[in-house]
Protein backbone atom coordinates (compact mmCIF):
# COMPACT_ATOMS: atom_id res chain seq x y z
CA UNK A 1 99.41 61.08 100.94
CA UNK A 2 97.54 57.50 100.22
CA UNK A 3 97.12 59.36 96.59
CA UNK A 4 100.94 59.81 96.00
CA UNK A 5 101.69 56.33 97.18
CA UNK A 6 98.87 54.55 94.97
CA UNK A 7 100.66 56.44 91.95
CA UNK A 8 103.85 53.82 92.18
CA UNK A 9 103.23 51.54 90.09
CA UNK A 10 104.41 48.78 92.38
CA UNK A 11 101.51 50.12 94.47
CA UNK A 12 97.99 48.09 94.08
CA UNK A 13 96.41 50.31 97.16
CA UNK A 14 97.66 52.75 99.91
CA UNK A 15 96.23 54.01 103.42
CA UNK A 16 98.07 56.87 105.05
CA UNK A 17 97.27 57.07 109.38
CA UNK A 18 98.79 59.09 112.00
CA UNK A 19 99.48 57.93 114.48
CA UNK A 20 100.54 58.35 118.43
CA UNK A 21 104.03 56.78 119.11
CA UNK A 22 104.57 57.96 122.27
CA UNK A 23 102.19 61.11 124.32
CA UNK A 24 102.66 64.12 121.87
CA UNK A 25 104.69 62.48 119.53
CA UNK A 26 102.47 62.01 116.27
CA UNK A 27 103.59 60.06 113.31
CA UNK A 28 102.31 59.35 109.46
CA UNK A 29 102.34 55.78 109.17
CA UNK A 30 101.52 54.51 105.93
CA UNK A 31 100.69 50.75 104.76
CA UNK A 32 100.86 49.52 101.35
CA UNK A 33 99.41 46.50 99.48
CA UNK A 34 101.68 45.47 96.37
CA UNK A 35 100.83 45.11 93.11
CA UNK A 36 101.78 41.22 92.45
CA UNK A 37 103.20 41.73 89.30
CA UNK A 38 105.12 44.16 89.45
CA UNK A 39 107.15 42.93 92.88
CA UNK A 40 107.68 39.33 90.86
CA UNK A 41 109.40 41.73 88.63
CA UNK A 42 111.13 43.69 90.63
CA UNK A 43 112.66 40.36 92.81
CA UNK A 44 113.72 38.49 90.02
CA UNK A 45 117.05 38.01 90.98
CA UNK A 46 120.31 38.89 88.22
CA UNK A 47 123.45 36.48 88.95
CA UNK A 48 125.18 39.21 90.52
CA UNK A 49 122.44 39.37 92.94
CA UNK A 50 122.10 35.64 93.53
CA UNK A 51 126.22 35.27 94.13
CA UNK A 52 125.75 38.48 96.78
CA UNK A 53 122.37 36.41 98.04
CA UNK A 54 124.43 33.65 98.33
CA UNK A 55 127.39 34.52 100.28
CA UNK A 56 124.79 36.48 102.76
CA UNK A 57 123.74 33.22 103.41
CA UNK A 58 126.84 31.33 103.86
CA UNK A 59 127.70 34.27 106.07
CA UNK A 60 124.69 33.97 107.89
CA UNK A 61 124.65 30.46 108.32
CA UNK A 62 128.94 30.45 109.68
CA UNK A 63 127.24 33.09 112.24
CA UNK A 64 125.09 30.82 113.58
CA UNK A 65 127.87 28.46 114.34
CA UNK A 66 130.34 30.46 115.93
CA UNK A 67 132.16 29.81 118.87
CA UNK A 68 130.85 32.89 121.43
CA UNK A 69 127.37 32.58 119.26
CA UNK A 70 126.91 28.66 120.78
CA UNK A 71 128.51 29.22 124.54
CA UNK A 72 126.06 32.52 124.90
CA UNK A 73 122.90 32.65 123.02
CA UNK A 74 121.78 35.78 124.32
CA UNK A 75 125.35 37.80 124.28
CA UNK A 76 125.72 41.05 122.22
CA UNK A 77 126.97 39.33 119.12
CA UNK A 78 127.50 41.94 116.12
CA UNK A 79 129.51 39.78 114.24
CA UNK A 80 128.87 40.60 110.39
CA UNK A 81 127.57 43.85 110.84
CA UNK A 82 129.74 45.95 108.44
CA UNK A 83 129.89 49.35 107.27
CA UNK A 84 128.49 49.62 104.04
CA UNK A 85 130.63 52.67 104.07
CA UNK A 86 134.10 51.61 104.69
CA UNK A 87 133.55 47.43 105.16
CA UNK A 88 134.58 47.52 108.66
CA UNK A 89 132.56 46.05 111.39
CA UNK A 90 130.89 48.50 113.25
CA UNK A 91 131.90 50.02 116.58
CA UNK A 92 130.02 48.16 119.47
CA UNK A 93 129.08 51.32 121.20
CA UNK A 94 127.08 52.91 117.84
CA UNK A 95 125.35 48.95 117.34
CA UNK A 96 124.51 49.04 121.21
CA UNK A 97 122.92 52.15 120.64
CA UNK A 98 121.15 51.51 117.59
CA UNK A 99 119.77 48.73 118.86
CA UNK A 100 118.72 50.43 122.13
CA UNK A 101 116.83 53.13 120.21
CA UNK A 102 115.51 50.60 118.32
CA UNK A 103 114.03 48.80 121.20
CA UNK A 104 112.78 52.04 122.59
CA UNK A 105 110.87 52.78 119.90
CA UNK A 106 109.42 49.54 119.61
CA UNK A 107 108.14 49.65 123.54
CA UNK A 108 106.61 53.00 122.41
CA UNK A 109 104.44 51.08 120.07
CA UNK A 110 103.26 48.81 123.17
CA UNK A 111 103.22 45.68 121.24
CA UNK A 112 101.41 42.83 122.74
């Protein structure tokens, strides 16, 4: 698997690992170290993508200064998470799930 992975060329070495996530649950987990050149290459940014970089940003940014952000820090706030589908935001219940999986497989990984 490290083989087929070292074969990108925006790969400069590979290790493949299985591992444990949780008791009889075993995963491939591979790790990749890029090849410098090629990910300058690949991240130089065209207009298009610096306009869509920066109205993320601006985006971002009015998040952080909302109303219900600022009067609870540590509330469920989903605001700007949109469909990439249809442009909606996206139902609470699906994000609070996500993001409970999410966690759960995180704690599997018993980080430290």
């Amino acid at each position: 698997m490290a083989a087929v992975l070292r074969e990108h060329p925006g790969v400069r070495n590979a290790a493949v690992i299985s591992r444990e996530i949780a008791p009889g649950d075993r995963r491939l987990v591979g790790y990749v170290v890029p090849e410098t050149a090629y990910l300058e290459h690949a991240l130089s940014a065209t207009e298009e993508e610096r306009k869509r970089l920066q109205k993320w940003r601006k985006t971002f940014d009015l998040m952080q200064f909302a109303k219900e952000g600022a009067s609870a820090p540590l509330a469920f706030n989903i605001a700007g998470w949109n469909s990439s589908y249809t442009r909606k935001p996206i139902p609470a219940e699906e994000m609070r799930e996500w993001v409970d999986e999410t966690v759960k497989d995180i704690l599997a990984l018993q980080p430290k």
